[in-house]
PDB file of N, CA and C in Angstrom:
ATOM      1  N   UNK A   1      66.741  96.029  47.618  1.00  0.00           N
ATOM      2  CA  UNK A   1      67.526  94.825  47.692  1.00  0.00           C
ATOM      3  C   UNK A   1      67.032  93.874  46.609  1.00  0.00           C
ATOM      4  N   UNK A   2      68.105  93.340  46.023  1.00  0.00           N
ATOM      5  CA  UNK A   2      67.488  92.362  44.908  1.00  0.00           C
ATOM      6  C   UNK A   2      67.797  90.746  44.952  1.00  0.00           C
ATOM      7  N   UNK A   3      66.611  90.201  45.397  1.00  0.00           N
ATOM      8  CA  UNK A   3      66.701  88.979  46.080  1.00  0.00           C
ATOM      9  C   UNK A   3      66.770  87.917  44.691  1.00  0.00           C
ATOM     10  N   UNK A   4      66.420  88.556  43.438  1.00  0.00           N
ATOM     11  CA  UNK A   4      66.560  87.849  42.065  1.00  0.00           C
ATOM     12  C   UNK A   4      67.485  87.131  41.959  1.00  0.00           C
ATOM     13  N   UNK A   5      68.241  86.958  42.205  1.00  0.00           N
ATOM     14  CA  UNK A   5      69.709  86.253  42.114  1.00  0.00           C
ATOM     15  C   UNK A   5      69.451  84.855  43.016  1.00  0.00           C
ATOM     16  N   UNK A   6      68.858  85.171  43.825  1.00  0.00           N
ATOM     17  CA  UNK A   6      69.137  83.996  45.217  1.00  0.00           C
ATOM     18  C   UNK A   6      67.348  82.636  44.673  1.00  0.00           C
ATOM     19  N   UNK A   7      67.859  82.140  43.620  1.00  0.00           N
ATOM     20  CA  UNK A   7      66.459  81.375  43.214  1.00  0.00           C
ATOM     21  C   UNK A   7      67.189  79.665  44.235  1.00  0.00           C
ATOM     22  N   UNK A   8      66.119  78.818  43.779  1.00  0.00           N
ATOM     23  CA  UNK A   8      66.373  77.282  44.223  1.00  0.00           C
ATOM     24  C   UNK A   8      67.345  76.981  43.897  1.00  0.00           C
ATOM     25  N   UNK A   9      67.839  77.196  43.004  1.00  0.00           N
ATOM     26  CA  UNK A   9      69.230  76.771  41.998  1.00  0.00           C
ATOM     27  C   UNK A   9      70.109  77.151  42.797  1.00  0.00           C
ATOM     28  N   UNK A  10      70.466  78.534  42.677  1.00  0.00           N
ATOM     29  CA  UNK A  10      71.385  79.161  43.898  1.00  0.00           C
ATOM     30  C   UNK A  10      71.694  78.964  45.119  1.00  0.00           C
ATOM     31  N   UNK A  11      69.909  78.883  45.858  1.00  0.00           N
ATOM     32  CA  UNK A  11      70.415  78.197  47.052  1.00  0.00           C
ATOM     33  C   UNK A  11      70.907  76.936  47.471  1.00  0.00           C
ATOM     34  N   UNK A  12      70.619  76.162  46.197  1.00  0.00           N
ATOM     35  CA  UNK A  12      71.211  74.482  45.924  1.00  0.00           C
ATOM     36  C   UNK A  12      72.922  74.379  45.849  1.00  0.00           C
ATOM     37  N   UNK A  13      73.139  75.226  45.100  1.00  0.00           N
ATOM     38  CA  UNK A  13      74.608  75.806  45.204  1.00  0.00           C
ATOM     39  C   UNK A  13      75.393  76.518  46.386  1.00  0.00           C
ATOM     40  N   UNK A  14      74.574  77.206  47.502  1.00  0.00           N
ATOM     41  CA  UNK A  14      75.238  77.909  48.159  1.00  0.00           C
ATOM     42  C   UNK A  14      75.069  76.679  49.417  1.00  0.00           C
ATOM     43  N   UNK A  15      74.547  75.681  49.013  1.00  0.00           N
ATOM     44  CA  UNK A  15      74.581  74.801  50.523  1.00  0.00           C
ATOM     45  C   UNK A  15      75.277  73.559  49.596  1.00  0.00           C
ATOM     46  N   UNK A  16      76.069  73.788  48.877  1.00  0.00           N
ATOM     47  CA  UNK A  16      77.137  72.432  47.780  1.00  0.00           C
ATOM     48  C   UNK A  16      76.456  71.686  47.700  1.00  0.00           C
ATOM     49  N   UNK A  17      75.345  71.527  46.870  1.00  0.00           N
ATOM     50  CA  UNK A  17      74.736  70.745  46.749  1.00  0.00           C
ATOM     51  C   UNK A  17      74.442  70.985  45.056  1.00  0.00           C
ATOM     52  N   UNK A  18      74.451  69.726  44.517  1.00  0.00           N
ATOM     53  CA  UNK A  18      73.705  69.481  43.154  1.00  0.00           C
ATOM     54  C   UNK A  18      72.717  71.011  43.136  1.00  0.00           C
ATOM     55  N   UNK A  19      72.658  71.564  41.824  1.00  0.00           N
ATOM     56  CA  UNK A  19      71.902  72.409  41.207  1.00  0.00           C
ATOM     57  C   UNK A  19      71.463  72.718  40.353  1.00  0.00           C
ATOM     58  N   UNK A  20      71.385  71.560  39.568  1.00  0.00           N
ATOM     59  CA  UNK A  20      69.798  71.522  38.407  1.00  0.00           C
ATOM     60  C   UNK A  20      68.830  70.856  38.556  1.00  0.00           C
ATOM     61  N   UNK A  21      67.934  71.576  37.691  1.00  0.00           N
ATOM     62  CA  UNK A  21      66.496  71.484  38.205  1.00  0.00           C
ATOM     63  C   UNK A  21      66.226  69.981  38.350  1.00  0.00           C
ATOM     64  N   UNK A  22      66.497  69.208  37.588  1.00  0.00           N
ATOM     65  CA  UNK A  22      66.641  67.780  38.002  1.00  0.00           C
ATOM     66  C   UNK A  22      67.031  66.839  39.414  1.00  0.00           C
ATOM     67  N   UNK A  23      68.038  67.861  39.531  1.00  0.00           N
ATOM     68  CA  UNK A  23      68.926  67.198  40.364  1.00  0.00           C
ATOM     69  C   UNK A  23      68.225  67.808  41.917  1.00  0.00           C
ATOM     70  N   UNK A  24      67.665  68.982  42.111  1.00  0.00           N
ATOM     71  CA  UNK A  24      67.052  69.352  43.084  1.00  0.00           C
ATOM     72  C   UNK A  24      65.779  68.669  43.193  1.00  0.00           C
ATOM     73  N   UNK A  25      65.129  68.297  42.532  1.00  0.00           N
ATOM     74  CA  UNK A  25      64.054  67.238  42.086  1.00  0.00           C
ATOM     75  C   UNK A  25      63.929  66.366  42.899  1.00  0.00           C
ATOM     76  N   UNK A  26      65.104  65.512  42.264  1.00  0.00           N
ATOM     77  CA  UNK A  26      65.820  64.582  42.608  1.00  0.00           C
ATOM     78  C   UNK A  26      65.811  64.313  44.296  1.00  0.00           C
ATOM     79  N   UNK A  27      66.510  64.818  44.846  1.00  0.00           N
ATOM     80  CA  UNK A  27      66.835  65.824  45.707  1.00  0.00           C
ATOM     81  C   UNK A  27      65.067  65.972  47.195  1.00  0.00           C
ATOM     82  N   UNK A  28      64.570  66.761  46.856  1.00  0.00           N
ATOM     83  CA  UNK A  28      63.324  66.616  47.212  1.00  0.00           C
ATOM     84  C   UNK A  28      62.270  65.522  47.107  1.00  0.00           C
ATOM     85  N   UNK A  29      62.626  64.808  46.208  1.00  0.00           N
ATOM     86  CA  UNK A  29      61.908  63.257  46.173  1.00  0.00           C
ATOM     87  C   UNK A  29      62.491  62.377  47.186  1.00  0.00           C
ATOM     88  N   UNK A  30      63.625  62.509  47.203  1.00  0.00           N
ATOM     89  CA  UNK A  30      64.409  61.639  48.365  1.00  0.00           C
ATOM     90  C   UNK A  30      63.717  62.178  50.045  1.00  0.00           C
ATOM     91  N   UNK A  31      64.497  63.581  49.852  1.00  0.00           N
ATOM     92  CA  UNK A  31      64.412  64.117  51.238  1.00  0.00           C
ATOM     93  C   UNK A  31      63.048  64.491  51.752  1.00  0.00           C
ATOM     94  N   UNK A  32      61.882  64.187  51.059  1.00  0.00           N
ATOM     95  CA  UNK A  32      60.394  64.940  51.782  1.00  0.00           C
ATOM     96  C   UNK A  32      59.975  64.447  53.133  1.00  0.00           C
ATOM     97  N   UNK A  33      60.037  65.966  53.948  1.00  0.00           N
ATOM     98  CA  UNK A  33      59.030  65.970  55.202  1.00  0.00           C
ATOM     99  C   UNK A  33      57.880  65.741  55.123  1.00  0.00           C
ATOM    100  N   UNK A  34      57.530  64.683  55.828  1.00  0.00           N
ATOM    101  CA  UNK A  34      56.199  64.153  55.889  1.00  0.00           C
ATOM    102  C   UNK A  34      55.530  64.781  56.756  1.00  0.00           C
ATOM    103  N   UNK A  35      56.240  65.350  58.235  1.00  0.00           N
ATOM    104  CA  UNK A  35      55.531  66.091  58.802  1.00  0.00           C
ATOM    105  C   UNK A  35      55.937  67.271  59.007  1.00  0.00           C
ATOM    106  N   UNK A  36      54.482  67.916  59.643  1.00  0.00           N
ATOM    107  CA  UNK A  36      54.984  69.609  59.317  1.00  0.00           C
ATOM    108  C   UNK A  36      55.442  70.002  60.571  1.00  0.00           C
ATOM    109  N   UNK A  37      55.458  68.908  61.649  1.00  0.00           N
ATOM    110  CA  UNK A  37      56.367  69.413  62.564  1.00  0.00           C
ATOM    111  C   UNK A  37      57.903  69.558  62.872  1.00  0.00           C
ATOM    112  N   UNK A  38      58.592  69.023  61.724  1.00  0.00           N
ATOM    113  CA  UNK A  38      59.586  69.073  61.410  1.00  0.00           C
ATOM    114  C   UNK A  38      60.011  70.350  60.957  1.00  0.00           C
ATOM    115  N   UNK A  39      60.799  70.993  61.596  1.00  0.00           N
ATOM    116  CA  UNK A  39      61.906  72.576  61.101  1.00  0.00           C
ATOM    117  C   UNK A  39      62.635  71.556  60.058  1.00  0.00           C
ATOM    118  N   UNK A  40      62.610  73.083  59.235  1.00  0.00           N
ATOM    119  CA  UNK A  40      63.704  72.659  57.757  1.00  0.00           C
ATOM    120  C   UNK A  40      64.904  72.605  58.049  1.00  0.00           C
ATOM    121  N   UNK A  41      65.263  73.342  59.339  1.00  0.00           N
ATOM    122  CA  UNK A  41      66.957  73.260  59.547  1.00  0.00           C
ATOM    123  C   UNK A  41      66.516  72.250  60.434  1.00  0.00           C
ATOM    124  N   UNK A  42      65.875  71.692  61.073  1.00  0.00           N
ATOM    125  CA  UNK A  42      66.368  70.313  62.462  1.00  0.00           C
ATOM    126  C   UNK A  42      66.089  69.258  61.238  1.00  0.00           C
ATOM    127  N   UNK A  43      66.005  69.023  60.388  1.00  0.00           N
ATOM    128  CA  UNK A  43      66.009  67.920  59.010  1.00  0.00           C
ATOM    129  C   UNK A  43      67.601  67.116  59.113  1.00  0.00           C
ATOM    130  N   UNK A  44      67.272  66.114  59.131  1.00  0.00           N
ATOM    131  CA  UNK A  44      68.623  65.066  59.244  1.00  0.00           C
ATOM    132  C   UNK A  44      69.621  65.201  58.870  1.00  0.00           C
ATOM    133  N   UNK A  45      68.936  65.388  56.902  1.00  0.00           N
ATOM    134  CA  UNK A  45      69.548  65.453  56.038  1.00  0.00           C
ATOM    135  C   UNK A  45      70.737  66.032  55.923  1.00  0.00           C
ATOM    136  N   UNK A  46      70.399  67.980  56.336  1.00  0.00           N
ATOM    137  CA  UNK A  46      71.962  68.738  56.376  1.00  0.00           C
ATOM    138  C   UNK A  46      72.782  68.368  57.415  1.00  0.00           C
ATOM    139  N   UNK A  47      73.960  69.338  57.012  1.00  0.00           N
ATOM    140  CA  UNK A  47      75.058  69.188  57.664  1.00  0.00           C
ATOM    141  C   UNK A  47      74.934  70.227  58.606  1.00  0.00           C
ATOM    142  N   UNK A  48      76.078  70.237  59.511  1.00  0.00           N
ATOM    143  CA  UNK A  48      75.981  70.781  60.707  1.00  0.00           C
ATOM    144  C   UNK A  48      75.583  72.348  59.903  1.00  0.00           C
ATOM    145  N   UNK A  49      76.560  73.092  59.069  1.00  0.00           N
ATOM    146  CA  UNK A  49      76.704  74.492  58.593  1.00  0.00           C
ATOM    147  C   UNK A  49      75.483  74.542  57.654  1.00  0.00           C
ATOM    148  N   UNK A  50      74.545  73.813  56.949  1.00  0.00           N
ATOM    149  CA  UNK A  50      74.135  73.976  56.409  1.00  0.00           C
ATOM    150  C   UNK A  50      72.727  74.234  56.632  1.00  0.00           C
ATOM    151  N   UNK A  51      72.251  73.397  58.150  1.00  0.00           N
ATOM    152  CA  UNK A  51      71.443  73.566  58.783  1.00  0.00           C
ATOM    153  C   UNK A  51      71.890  75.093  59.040  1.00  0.00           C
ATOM    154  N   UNK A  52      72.528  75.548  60.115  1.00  0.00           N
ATOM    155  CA  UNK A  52      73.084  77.017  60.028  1.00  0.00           C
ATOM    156  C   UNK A  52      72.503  77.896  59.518  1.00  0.00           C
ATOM    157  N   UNK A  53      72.819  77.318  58.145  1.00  0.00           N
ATOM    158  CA  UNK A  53      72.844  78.725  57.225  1.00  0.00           C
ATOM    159  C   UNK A  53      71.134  79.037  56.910  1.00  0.00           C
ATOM    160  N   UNK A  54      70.310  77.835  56.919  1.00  0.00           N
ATOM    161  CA  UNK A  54      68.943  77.617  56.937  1.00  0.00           C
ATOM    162  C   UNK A  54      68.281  78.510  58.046  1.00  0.00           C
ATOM    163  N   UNK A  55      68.936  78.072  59.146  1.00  0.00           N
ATOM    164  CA  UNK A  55      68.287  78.745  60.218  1.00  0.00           C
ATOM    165  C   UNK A  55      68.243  79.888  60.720  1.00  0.00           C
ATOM    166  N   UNK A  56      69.425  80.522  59.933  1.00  0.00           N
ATOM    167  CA  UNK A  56      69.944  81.686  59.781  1.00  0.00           C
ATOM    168  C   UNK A  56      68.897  82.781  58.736  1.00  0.00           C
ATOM    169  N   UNK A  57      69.086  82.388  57.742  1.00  0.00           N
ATOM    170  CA  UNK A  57      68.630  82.597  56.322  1.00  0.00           C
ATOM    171  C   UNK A  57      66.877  82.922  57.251  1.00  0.00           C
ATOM    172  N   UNK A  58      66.042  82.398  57.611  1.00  0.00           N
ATOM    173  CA  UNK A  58      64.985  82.444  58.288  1.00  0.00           C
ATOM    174  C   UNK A  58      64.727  83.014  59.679  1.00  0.00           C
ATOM    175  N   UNK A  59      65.460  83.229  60.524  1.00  0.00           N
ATOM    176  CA  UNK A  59      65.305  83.903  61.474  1.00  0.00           C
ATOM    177  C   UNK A  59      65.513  85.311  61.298  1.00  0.00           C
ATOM    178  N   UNK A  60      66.659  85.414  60.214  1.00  0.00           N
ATOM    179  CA  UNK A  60      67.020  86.709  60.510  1.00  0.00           C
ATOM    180  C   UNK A  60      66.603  87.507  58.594  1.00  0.00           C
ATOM    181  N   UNK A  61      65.664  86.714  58.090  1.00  0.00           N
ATOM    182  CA  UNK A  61      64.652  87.625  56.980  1.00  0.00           C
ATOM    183  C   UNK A  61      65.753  87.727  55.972  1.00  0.00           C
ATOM    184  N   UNK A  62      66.932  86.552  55.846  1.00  0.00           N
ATOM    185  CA  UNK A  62      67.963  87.491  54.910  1.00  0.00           C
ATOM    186  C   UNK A  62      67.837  87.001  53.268  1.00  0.00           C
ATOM    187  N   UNK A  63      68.452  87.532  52.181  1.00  0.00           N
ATOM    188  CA  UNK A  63      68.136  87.667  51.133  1.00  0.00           C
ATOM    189  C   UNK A  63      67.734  86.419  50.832  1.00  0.00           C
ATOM    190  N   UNK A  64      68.722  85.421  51.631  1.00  0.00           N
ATOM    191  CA  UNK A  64      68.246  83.894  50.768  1.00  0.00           C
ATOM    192  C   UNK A  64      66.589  83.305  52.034  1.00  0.00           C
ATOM    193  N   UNK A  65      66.147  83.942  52.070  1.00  0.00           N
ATOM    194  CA  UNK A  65      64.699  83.252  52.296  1.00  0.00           C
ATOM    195  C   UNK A  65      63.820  83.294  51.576  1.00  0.00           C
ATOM    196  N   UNK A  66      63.056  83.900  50.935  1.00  0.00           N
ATOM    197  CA  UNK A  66      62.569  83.115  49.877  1.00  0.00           C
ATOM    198  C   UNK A  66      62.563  82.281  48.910  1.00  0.00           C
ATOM    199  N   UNK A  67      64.115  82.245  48.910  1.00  0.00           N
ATOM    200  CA  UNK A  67      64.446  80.403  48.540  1.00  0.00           C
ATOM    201  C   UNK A  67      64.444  79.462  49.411  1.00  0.00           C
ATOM    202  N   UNK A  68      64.693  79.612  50.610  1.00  0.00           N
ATOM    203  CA  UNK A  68      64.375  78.406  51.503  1.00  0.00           C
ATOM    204  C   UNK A  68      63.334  78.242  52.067  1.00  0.00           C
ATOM    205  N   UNK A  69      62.382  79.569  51.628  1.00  0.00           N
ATOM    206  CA  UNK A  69      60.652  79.292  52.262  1.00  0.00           C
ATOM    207  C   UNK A  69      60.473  78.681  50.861  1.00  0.00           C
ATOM    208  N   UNK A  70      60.550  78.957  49.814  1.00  0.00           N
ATOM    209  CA  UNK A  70      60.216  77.849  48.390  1.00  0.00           C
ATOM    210  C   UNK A  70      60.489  76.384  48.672  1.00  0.00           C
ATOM    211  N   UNK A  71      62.116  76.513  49.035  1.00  0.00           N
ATOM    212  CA  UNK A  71      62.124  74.517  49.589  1.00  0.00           C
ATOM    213  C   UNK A  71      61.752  73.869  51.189  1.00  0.00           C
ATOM    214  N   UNK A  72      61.358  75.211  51.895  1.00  0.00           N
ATOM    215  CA  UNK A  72      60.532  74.690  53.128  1.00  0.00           C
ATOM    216  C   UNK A  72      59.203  73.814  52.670  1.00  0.00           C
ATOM    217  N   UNK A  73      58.607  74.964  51.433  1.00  0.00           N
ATOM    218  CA  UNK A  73      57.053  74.191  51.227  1.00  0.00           C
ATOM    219  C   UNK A  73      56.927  73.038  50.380  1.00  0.00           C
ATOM    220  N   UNK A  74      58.577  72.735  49.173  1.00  0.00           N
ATOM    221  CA  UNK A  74      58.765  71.903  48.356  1.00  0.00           C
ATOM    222  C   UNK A  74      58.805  70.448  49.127  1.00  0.00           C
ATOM    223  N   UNK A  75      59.515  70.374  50.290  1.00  0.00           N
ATOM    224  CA  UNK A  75      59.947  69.334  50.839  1.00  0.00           C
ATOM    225  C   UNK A  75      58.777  69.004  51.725  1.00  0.00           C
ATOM    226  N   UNK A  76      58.213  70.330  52.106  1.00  0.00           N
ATOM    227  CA  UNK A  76      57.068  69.641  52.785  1.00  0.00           C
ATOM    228  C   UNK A  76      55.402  69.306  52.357  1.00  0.00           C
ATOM    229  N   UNK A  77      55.693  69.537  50.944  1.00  0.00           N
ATOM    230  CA  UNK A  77      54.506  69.139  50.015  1.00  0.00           C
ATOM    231  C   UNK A  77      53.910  67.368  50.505  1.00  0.00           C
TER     232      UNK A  77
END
């Protein structure tokens, strides 16, 4: 399986969201979890589907998680 395709960028795109590197930046400067008890999908921020697709994407190991374990640890830097 080739998870190459599915980077930050991509997954910035597949949840309609701004997707350059700037703009995800951007993006993560605004939105940072301060705490680590916060789930990346129970985060305010998304939308109903987008949380979804997060929680999805992570429970069930699918191609796009290692992009959202990249912005799990980005946001929660």
């Amino acid at each position: 399986m080739d998870r190459s395709l599915h980077s930050i960028n991509n997954l910035f795109a597949q949840l309609g969201l701004p997707c350059e590197d700037h703009e995800i930046d951007q993006f993560i400067r605004t939105h940072t979890l301060f705490s680590q008890r916060i789930r990346l999908d129970e985060a305010t921020f998304w939308t109903p589907s987008q949380a979804s697709f997060i929680k999805e994407s992570l429970d069930f190991d699918s191609d796009w998680s290692e992009a959202v374990d990249e912005l799990n640890t980005r946001l929660h830097a």
